[in-house]
PDB file of N, CA and C in Angstrom:
ATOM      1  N   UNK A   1       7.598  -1.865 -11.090  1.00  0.00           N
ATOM      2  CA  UNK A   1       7.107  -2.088  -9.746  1.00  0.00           C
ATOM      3  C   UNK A   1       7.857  -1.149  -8.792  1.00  0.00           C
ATOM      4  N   UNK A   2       6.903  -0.557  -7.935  1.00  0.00           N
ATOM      5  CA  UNK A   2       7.807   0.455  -7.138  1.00  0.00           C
ATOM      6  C   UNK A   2       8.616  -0.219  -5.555  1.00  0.00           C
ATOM      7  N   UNK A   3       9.675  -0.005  -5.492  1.00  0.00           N
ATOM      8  CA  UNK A   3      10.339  -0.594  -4.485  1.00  0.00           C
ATOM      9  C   UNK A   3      10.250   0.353  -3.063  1.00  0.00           C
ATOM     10  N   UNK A   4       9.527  -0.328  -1.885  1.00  0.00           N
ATOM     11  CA  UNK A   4       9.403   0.598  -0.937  1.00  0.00           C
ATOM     12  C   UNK A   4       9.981   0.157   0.258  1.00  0.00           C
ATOM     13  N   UNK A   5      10.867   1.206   0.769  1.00  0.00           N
ATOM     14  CA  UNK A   5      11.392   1.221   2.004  1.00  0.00           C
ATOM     15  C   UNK A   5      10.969   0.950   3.240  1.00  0.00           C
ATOM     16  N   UNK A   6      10.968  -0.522   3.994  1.00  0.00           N
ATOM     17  CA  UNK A   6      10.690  -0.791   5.200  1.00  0.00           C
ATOM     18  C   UNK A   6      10.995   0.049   5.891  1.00  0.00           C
ATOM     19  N   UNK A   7      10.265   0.906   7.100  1.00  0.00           N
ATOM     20  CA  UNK A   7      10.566   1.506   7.719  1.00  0.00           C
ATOM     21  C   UNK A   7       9.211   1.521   9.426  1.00  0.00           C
ATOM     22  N   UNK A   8       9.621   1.847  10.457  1.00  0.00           N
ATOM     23  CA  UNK A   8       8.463   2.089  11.655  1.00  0.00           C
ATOM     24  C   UNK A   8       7.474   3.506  11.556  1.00  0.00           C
ATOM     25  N   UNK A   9       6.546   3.264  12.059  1.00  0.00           N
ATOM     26  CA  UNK A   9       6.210   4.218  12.627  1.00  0.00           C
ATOM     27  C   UNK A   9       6.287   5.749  13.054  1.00  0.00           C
ATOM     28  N   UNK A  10       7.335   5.366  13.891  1.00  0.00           N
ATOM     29  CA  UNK A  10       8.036   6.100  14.415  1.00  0.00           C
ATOM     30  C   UNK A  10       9.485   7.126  13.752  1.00  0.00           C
ATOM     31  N   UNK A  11      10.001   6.237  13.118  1.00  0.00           N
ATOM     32  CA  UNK A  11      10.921   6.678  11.846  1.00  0.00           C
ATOM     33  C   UNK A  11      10.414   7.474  10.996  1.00  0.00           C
ATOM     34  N   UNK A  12       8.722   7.207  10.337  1.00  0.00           N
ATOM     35  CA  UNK A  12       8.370   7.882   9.386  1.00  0.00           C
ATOM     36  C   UNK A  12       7.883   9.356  10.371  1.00  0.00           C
ATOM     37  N   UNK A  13       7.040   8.918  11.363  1.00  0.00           N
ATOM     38  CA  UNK A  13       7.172  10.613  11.773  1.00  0.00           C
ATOM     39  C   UNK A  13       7.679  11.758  11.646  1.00  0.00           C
ATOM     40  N   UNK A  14       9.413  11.402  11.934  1.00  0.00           N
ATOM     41  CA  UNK A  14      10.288  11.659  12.162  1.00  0.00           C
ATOM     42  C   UNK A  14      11.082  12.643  10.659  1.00  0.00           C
ATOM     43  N   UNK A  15      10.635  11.974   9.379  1.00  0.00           N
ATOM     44  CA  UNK A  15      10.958  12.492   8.518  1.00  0.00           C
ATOM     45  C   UNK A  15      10.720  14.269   7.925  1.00  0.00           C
ATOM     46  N   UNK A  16      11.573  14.160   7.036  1.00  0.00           N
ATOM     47  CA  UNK A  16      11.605  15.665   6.604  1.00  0.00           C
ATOM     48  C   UNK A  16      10.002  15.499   5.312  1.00  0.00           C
ATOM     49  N   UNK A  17      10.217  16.553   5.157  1.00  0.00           N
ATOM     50  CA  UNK A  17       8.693  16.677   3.859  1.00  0.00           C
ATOM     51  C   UNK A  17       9.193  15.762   2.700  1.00  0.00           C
ATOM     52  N   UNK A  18      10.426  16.625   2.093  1.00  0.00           N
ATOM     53  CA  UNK A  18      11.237  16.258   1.047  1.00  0.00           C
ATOM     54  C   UNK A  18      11.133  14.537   1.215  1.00  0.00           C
ATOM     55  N   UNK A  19      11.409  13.817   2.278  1.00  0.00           N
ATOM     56  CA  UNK A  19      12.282  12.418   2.241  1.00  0.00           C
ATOM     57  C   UNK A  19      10.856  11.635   2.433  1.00  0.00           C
ATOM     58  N   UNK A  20       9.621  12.373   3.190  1.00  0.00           N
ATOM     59  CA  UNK A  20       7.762  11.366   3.036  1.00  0.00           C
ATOM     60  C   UNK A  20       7.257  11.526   1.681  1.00  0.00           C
ATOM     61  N   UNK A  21       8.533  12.002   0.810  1.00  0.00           N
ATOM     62  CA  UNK A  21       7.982  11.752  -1.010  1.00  0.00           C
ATOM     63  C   UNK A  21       8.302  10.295  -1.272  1.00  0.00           C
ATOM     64  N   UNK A  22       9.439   9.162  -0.657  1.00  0.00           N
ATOM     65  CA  UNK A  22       9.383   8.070  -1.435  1.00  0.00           C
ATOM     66  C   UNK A  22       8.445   7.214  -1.076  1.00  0.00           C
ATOM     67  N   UNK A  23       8.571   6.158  -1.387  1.00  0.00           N
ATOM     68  CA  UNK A  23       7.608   4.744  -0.934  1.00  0.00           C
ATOM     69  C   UNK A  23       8.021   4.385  -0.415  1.00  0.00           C
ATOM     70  N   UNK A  24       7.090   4.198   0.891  1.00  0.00           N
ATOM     71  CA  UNK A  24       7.863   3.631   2.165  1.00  0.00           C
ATOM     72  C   UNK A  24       7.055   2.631   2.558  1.00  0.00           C
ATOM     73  N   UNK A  25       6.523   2.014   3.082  1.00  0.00           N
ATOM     74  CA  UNK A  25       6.096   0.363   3.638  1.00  0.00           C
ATOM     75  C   UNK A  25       6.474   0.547   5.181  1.00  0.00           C
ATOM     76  N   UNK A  26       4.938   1.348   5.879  1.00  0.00           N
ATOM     77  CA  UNK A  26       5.569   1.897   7.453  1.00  0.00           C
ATOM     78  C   UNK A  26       4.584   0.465   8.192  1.00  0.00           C
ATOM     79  N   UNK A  27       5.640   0.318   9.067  1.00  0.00           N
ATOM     80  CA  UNK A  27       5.125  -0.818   9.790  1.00  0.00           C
ATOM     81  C   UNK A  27       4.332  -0.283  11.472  1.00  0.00           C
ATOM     82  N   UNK A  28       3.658  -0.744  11.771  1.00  0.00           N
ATOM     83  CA  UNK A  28       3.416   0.083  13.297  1.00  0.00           C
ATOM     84  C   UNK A  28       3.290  -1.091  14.135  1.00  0.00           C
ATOM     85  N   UNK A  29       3.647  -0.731  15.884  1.00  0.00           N
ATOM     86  CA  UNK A  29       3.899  -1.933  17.188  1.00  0.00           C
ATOM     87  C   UNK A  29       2.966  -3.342  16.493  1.00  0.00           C
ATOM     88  N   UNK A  30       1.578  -3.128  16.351  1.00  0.00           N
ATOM     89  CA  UNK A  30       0.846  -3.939  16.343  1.00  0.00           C
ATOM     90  C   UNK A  30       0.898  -5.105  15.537  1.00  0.00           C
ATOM     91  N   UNK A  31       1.471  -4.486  14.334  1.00  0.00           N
ATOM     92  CA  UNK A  31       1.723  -5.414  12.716  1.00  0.00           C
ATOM     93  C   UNK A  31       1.210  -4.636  11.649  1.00  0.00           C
ATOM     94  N   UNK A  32       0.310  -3.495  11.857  1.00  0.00           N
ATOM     95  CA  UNK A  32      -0.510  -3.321  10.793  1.00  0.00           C
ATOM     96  C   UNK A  32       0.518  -2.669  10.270  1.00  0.00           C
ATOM     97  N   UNK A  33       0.067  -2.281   8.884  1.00  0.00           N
ATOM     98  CA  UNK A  33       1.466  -1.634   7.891  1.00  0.00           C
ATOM     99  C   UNK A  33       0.666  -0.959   6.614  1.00  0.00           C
ATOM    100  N   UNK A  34       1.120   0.076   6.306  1.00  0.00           N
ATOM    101  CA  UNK A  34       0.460   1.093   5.395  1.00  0.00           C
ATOM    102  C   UNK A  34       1.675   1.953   4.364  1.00  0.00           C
ATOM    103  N   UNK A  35       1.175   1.515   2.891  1.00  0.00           N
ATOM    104  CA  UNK A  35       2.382   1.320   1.882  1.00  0.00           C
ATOM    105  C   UNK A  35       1.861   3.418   1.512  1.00  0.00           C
ATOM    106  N   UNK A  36       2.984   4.049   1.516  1.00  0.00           N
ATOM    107  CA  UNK A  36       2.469   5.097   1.371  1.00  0.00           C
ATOM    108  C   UNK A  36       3.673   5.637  -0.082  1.00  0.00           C
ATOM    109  N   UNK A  37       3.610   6.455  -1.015  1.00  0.00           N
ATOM    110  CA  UNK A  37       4.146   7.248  -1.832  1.00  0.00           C
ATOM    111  C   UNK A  37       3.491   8.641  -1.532  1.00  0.00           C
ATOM    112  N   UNK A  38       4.449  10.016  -1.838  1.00  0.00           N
ATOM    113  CA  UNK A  38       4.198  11.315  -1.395  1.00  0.00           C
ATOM    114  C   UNK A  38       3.098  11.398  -0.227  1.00  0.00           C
ATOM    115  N   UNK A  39       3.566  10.549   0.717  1.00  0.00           N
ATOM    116  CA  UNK A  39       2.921  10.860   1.536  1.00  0.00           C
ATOM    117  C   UNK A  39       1.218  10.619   1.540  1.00  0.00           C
ATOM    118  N   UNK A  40       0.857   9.850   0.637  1.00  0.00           N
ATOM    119  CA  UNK A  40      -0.441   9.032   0.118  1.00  0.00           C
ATOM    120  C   UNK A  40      -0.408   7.760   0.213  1.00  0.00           C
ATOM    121  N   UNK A  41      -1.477   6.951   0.653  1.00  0.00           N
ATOM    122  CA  UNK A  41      -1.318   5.385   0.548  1.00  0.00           C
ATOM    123  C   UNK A  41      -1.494   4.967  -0.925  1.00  0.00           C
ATOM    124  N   UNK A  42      -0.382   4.225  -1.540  1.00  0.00           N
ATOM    125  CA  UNK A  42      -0.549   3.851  -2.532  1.00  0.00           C
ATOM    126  C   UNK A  42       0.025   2.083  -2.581  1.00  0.00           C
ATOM    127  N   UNK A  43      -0.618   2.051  -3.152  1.00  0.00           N
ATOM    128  CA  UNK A  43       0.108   0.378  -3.074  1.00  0.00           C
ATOM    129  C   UNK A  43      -0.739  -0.102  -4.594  1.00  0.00           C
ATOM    130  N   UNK A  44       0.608  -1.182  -5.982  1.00  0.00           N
ATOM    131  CA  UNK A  44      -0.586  -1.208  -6.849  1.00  0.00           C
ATOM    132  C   UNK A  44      -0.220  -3.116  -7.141  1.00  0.00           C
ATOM    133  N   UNK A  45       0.472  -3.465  -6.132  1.00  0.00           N
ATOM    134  CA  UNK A  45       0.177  -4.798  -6.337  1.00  0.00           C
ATOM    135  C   UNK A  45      -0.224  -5.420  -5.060  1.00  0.00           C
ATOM    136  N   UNK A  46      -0.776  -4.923  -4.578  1.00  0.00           N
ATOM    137  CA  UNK A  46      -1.826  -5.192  -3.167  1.00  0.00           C
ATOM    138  C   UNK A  46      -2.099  -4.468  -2.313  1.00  0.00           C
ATOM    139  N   UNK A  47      -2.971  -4.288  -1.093  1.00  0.00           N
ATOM    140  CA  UNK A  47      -3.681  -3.236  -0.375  1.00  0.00           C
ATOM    141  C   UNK A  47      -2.500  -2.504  -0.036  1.00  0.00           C
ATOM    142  N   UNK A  48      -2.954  -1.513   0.139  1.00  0.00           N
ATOM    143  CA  UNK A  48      -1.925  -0.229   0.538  1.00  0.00           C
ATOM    144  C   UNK A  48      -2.110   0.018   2.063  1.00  0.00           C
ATOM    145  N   UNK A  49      -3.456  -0.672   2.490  1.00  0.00           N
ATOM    146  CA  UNK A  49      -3.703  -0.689   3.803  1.00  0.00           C
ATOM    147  C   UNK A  49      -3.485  -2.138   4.523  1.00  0.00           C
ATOM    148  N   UNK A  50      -3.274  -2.516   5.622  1.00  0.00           N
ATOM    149  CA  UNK A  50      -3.628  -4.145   5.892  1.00  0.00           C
ATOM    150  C   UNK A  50      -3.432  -3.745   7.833  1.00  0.00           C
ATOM    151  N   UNK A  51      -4.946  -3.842   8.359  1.00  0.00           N
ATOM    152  CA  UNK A  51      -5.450  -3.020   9.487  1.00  0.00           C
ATOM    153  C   UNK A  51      -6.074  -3.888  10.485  1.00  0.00           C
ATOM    154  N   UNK A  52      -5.221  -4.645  11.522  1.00  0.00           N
ATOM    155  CA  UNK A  52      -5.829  -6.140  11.755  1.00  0.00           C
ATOM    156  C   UNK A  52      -6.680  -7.323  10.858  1.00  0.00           C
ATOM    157  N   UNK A  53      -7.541  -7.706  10.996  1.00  0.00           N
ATOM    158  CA  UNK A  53      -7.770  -8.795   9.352  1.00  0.00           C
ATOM    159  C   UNK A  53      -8.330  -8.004   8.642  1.00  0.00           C
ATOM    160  N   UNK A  54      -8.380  -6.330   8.546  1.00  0.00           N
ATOM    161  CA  UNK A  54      -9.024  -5.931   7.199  1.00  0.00           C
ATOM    162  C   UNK A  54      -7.765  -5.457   6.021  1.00  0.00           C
ATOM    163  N   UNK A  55      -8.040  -5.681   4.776  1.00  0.00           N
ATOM    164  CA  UNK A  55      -7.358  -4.904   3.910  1.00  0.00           C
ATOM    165  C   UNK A  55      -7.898  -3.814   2.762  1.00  0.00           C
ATOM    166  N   UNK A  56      -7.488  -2.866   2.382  1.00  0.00           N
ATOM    167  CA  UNK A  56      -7.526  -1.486   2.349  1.00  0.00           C
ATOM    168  C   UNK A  56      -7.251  -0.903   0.459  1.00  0.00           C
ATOM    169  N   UNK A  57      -7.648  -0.908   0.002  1.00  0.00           N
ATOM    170  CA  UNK A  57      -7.058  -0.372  -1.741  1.00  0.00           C
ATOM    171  C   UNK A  57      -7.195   0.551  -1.762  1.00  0.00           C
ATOM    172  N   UNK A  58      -6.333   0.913  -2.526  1.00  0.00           N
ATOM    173  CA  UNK A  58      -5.643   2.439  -2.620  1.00  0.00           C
ATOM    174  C   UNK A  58      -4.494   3.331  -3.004  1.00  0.00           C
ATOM    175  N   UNK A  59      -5.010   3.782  -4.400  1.00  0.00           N
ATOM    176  CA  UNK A  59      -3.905   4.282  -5.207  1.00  0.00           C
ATOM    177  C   UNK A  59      -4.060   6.263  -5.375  1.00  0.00           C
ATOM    178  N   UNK A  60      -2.795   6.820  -5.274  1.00  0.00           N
ATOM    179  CA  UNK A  60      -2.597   8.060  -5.269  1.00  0.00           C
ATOM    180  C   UNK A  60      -3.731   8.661  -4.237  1.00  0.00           C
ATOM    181  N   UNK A  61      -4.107   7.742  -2.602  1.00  0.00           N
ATOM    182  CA  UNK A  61      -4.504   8.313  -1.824  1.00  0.00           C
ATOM    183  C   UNK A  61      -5.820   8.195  -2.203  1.00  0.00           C
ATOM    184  N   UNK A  62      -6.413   7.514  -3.306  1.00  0.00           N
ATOM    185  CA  UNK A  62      -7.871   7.109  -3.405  1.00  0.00           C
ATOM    186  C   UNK A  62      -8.602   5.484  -3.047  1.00  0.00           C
ATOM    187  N   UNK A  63      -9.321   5.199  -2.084  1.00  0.00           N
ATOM    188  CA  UNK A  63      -9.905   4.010  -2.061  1.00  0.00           C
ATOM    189  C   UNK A  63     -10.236   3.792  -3.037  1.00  0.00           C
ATOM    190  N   UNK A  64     -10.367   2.129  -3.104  1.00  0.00           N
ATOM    191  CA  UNK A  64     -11.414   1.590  -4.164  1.00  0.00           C
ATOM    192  C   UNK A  64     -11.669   0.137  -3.673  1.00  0.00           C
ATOM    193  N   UNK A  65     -12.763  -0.236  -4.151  1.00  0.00           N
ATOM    194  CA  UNK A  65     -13.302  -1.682  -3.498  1.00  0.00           C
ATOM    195  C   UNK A  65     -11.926  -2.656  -4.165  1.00  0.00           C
ATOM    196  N   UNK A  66     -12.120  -3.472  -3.775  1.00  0.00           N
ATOM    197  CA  UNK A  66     -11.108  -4.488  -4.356  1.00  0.00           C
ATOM    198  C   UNK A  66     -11.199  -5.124  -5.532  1.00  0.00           C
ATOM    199  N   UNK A  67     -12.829  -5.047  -6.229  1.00  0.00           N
ATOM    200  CA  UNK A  67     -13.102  -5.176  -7.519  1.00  0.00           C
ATOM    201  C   UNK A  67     -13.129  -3.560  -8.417  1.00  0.00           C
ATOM    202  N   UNK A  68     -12.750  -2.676  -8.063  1.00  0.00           N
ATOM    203  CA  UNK A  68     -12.519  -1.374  -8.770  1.00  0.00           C
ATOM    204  C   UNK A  68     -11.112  -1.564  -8.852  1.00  0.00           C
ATOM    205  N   UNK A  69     -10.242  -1.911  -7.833  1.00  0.00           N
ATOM    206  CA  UNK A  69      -8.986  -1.990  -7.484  1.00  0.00           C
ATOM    207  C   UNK A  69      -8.282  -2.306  -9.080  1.00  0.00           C
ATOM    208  N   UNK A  70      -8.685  -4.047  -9.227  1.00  0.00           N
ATOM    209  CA  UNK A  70      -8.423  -4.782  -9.691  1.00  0.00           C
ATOM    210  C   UNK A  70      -8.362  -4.653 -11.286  1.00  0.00           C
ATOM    211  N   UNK A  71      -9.358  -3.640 -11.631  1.00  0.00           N
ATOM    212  CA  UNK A  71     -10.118  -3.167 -12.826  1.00  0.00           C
ATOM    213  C   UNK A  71      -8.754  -1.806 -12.880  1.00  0.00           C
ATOM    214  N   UNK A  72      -8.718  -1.181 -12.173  1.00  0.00           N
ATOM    215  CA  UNK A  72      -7.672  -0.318 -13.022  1.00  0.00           C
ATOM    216  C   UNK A  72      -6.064  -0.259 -12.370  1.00  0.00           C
ATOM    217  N   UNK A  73      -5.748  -1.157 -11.791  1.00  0.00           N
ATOM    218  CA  UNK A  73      -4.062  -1.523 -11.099  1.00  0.00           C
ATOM    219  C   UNK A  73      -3.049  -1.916 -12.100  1.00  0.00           C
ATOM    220  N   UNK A  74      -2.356  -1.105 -12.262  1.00  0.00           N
ATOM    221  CA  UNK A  74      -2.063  -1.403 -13.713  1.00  0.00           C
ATOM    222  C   UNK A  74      -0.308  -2.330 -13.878  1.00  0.00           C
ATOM    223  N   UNK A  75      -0.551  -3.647 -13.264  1.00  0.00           N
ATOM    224  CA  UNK A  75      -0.017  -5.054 -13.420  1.00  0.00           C
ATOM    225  C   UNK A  75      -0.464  -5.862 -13.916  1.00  0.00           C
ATOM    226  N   UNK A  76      -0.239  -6.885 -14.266  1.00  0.00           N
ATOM    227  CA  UNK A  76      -0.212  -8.228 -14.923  1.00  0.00           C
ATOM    228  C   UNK A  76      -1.402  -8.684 -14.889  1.00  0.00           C
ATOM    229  N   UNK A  77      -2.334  -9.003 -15.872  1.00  0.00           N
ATOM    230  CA  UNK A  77      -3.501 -10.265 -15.511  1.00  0.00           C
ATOM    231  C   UNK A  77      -3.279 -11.445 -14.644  1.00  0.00           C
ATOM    232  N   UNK A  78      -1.630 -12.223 -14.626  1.00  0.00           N
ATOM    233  CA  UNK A  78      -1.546 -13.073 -14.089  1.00  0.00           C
ATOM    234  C   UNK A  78      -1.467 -12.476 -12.510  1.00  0.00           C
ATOM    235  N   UNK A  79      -1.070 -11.419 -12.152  1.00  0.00           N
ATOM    236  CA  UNK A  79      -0.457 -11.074 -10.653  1.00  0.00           C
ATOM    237  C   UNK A  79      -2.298 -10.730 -10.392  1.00  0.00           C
ATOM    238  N   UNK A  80      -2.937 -10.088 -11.230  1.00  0.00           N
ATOM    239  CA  UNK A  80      -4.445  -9.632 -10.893  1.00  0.00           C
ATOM    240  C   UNK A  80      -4.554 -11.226 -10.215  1.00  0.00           C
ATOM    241  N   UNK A  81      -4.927 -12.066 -10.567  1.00  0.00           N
ATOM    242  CA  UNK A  81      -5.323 -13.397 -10.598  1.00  0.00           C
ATOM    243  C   UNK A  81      -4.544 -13.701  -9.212  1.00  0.00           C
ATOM    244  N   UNK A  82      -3.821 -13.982  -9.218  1.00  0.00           N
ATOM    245  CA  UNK A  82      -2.907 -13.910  -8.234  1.00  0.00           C
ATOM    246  C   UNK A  82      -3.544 -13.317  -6.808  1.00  0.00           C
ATOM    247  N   UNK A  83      -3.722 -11.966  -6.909  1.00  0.00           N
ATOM    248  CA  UNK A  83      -4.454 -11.414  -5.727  1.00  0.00           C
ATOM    249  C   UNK A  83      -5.814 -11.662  -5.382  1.00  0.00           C
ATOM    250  N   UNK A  84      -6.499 -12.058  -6.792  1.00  0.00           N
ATOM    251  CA  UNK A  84      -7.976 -12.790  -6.523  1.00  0.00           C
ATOM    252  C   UNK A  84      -7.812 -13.824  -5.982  1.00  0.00           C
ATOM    253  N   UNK A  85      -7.115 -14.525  -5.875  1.00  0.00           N
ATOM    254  CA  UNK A  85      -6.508 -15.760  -5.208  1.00  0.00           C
ATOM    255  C   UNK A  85      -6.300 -15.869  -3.453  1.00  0.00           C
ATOM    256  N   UNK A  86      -5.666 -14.954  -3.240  1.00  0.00           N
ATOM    257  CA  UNK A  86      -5.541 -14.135  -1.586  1.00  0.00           C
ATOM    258  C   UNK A  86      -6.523 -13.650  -1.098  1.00  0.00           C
ATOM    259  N   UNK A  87      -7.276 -12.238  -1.948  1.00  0.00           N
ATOM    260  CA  UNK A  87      -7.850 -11.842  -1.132  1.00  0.00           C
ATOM    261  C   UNK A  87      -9.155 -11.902  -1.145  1.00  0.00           C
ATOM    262  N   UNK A  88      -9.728 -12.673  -2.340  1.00  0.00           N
ATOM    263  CA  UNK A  88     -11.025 -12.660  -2.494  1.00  0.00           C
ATOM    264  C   UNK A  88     -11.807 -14.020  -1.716  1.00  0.00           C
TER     265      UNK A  88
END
């Protein structure tokens, strides 16, 4: 599981090229928050996006419905289940 660095907005701007390679978990004023690796939204145990009440899938910077998501996220049947649970 990849561990990602809470960080703002504003902080991530701020970064060098080199340092928008890890996973970061950028939060912005509002609440919304967008899980990014190299600088791509990636997130693979839940939306990588979450954009007032919508949420967002998306691995190595590619959408996918939340039933494509689910089909190739490559965690647990039980954690799959788990998120069918939340977000479906």
């Amino acid at each position: 599981m990849i561990k990602y660095i809470n960080i703002t907005y504003q902080e991530y701007d701020n970064l060098s090229e080199e340092e928008s390679k890890k996973p970061y978990c950028i939060e912005y004023v509002d609440g919304d928050k967008d899980w990014v690796v190299n600088d791509k939204l990636h997130r693979e145990d839940g939306p990588a996006e979450i954009f007032e009440e919508n949420c967002y899938w998306s691995l190595n910077g590619k959408y996918y419905s939340f039933e494509e998501f689910i089909k190739i996220t490559p965690i647990s049947d039980e954690e799959k289940i788990l998120l069918k649970l939340k977000y479906s």
